[in-house]
C-alpha atoms as a PDB file:
ATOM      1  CA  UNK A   1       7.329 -23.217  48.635  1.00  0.00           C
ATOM      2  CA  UNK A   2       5.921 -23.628  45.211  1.00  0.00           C
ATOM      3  CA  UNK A   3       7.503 -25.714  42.969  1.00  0.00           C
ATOM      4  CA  UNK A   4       6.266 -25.490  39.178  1.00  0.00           C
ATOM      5  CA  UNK A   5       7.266 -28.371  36.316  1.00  0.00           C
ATOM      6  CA  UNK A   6       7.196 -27.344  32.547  1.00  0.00           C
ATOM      7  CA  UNK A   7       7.089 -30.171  29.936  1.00  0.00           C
ATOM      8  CA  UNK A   8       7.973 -29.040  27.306  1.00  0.00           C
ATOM      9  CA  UNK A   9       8.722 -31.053  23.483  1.00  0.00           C
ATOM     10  CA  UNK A  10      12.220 -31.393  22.543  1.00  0.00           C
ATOM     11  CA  UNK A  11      12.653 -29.091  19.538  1.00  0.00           C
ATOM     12  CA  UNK A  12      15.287 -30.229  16.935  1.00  0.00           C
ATOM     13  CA  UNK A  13      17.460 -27.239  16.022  1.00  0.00           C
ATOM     14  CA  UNK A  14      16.783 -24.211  18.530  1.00  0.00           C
ATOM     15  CA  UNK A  15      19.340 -22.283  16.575  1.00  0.00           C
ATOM     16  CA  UNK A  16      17.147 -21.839  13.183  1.00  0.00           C
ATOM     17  CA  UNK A  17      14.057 -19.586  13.440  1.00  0.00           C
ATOM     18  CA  UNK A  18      12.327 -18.787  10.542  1.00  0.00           C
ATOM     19  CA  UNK A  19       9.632 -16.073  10.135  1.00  0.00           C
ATOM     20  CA  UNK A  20       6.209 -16.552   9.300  1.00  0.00           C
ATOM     21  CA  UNK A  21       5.614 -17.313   6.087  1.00  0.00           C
ATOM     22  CA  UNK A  22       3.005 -14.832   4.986  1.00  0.00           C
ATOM     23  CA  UNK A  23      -0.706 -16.534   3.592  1.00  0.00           C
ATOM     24  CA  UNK A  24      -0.575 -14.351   0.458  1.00  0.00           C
ATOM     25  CA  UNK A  25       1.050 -11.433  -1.743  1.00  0.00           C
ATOM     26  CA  UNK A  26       0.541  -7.661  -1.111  1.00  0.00           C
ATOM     27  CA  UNK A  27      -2.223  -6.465  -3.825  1.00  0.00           C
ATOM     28  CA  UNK A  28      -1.164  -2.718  -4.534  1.00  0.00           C
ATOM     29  CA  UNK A  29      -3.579  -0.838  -6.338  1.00  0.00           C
ATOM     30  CA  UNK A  30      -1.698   1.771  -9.014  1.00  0.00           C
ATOM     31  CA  UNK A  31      -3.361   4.565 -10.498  1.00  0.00           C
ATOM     32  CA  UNK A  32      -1.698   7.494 -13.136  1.00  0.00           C
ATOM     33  CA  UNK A  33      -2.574   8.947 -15.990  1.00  0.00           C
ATOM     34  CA  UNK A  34       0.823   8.656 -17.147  1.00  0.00           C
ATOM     35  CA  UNK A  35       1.495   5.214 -18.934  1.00  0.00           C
ATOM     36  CA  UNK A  36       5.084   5.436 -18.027  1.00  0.00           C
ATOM     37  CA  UNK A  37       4.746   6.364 -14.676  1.00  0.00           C
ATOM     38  CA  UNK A  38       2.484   3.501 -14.154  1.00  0.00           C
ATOM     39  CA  UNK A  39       4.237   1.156 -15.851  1.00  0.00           C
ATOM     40  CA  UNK A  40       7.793   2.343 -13.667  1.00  0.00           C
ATOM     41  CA  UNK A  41       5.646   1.982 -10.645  1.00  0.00           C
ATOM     42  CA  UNK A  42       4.032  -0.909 -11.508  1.00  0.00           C
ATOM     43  CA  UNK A  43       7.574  -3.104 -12.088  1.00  0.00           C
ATOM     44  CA  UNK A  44       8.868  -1.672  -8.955  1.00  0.00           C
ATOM     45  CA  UNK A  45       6.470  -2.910  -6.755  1.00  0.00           C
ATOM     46  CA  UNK A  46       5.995  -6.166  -8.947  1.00  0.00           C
ATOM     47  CA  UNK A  47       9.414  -7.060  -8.628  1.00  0.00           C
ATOM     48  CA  UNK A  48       8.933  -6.728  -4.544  1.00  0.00           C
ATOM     49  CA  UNK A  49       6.569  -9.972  -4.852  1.00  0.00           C
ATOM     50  CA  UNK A  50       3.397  -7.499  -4.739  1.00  0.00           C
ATOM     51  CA  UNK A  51       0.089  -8.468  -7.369  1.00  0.00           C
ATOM     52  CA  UNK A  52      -0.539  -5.313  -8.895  1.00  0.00           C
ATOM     53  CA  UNK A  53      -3.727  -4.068 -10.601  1.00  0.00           C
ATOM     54  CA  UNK A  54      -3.434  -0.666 -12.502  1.00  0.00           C
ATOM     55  CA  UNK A  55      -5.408   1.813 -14.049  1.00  0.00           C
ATOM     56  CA  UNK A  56      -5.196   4.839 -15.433  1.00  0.00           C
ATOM     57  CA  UNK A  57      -8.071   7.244 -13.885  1.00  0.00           C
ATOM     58  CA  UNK A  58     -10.139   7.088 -11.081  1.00  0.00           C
ATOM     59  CA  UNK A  59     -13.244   6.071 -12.510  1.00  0.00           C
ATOM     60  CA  UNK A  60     -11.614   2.582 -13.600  1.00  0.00           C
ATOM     61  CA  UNK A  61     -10.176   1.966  -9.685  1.00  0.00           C
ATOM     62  CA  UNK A  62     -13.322   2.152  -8.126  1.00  0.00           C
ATOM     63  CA  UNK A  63     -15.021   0.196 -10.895  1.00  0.00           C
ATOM     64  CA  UNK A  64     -12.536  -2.225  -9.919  1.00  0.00           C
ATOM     65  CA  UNK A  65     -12.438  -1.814  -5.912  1.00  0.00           C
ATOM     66  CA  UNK A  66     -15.888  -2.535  -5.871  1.00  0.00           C
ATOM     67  CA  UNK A  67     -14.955  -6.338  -6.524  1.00  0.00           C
ATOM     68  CA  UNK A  68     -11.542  -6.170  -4.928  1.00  0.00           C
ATOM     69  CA  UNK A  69      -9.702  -4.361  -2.043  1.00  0.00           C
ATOM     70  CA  UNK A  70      -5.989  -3.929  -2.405  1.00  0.00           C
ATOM     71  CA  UNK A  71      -4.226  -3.677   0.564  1.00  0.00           C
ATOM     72  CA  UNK A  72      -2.713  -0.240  -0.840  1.00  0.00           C
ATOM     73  CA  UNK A  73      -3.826   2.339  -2.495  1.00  0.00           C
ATOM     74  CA  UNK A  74      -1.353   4.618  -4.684  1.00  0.00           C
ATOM     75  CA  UNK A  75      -2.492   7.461  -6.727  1.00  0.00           C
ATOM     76  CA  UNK A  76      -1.440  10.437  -8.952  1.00  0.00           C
ATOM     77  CA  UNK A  77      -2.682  13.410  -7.585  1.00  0.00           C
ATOM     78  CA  UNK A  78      -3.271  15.333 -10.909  1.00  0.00           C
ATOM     79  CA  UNK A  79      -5.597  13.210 -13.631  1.00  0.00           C
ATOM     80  CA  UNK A  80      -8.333  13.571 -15.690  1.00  0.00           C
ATOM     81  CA  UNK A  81     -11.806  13.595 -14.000  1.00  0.00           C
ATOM     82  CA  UNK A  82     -11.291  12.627 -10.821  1.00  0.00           C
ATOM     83  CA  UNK A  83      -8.041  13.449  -8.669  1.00  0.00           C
ATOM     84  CA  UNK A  84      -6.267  12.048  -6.315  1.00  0.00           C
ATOM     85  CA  UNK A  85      -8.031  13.121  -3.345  1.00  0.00           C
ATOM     86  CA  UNK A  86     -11.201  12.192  -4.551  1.00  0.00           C
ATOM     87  CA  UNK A  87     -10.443   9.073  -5.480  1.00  0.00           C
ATOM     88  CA  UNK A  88      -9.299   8.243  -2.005  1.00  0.00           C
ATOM     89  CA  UNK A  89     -11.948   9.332  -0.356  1.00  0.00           C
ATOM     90  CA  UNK A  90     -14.327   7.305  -2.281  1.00  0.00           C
ATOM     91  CA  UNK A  91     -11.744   4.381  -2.263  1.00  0.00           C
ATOM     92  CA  UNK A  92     -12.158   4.826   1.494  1.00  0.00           C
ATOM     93  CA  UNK A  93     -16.230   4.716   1.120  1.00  0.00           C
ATOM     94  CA  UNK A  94     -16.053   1.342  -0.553  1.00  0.00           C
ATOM     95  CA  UNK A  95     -12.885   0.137   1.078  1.00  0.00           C
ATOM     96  CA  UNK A  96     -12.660   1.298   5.360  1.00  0.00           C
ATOM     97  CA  UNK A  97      -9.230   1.654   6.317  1.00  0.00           C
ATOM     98  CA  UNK A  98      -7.516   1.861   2.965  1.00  0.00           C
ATOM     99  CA  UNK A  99      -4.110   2.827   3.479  1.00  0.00           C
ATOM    100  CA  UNK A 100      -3.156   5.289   0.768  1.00  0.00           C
ATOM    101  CA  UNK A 101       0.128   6.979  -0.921  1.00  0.00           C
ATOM    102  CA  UNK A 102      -0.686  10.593  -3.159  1.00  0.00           C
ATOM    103  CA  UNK A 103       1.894  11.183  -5.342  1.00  0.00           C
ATOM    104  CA  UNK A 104       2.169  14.530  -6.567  1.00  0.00           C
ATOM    105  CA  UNK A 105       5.224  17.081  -8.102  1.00  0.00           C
ATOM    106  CA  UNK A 106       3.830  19.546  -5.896  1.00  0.00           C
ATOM    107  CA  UNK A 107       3.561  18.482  -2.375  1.00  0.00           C
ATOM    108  CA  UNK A 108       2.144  21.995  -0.618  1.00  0.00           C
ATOM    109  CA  UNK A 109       1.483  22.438   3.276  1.00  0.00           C
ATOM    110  CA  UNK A 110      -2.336  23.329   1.994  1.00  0.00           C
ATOM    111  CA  UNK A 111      -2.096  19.869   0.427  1.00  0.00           C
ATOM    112  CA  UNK A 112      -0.609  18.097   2.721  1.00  0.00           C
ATOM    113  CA  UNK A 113      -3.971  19.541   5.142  1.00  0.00           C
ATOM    114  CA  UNK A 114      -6.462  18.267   2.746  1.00  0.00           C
ATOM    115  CA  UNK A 115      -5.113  14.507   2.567  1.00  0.00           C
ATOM    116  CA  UNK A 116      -5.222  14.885   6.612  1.00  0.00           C
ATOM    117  CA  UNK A 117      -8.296  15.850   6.061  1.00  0.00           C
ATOM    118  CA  UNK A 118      -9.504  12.748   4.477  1.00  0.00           C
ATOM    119  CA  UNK A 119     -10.459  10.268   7.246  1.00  0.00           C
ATOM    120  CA  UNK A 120     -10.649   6.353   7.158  1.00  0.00           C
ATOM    121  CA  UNK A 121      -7.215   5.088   6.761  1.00  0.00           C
ATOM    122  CA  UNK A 122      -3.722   6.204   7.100  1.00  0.00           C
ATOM    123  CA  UNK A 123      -2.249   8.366   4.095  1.00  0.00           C
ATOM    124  CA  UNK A 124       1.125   8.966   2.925  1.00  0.00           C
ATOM    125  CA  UNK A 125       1.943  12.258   0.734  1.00  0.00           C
ATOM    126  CA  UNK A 126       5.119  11.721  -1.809  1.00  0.00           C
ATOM    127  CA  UNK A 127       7.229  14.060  -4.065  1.00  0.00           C
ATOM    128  CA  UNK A 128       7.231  13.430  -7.729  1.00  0.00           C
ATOM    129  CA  UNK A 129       9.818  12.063  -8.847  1.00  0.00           C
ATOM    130  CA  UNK A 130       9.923   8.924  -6.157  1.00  0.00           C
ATOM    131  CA  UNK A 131      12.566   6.815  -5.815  1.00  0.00           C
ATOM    132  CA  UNK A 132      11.928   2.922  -6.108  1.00  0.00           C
ATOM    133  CA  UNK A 133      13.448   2.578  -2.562  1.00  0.00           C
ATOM    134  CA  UNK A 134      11.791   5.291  -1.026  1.00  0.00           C
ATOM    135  CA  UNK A 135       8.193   3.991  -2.766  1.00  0.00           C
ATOM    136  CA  UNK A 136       8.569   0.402  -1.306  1.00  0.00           C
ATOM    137  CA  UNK A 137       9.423   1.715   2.063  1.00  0.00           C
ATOM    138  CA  UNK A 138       6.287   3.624   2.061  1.00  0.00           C
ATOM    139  CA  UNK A 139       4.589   0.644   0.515  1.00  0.00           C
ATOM    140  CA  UNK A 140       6.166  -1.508   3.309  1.00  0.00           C
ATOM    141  CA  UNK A 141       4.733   0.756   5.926  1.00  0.00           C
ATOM    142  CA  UNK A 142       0.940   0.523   5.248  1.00  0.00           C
ATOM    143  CA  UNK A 143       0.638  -3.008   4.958  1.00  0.00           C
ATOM    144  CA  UNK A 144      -1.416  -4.434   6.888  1.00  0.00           C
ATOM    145  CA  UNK A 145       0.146  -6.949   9.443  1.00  0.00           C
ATOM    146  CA  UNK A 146       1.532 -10.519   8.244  1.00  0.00           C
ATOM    147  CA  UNK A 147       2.268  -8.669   4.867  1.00  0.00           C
ATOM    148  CA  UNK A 148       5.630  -7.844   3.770  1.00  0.00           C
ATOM    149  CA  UNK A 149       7.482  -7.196   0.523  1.00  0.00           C
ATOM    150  CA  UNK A 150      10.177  -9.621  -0.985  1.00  0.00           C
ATOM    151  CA  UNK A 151      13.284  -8.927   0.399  1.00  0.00           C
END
């Protein structure tokens, strides 16, 4: 014999939702030795509404993540100095949790063990040459909740 009342406001069109708007853009951090590979990559993901910082070796992305975390990392596998591997693992010192995309032309099982191996964040492993669609899915799937890309 309960009886429960619910007052609720009157809402003026229940038909309309909208999503969340999210707070901010994605920052997507881009690293390749190759200018045109960065550049490709870099209007791809620009063009999805994400602020992108790029750089062309290692060295100059963790110069730069120690001031600022992206909310992506994706890296060349194959550069000068430091690779791809190490870059995310000492992206991952400076930056817990970095969710990170290798890109490589040579995507091996043995590979694809060592950037399991690599703890702290969840890590994607792509085949050179990457499709624009298939690189903003992959994008769209580490980012961290409330972020999306421009439809």
């Amino acid at each position: 014999g309960t009886v429960v009342r619910m007052w609720l406001p009157a809402a003026s069109d229940m038909s309309v939702t909208h999503p969340p708007e999210p707070s901010r853009s994605p920052a997507v951090m881009v690293v390749d030795d190759d200018a045109e590979v960065l550049e490709v990559i870099e209007s791809i993901l620009t063009a999805r509404g994400c602020v992108v910082s790029s750089h062309s070796d290692a060295a100059a992305a963790l110069r730069s993540l120690a001031t600022r975390r992206p909310d992506v990392l994706v890296s060349d596998l194959s550069m000068p100095g430091a690779d791809g591997l190490t870059l995310i693992r000492e992206a991952r010192a400076l930056c817990p949790g970095l969710p990170a995309i290798l890109l490589t032309g040579n995507a091996s099982p043995a590979l694809h063990a060592a950037l399991n191996s690599i703890a702290g964040g969840p890590s994607l492993l792509l085949q050179k040459p990457v499709g624009g669609t298939v690189l903003e899915r992959h994008v769209a799937a580490l980012l961290p909740q409330g972020l999306a890309l421009d439809a």
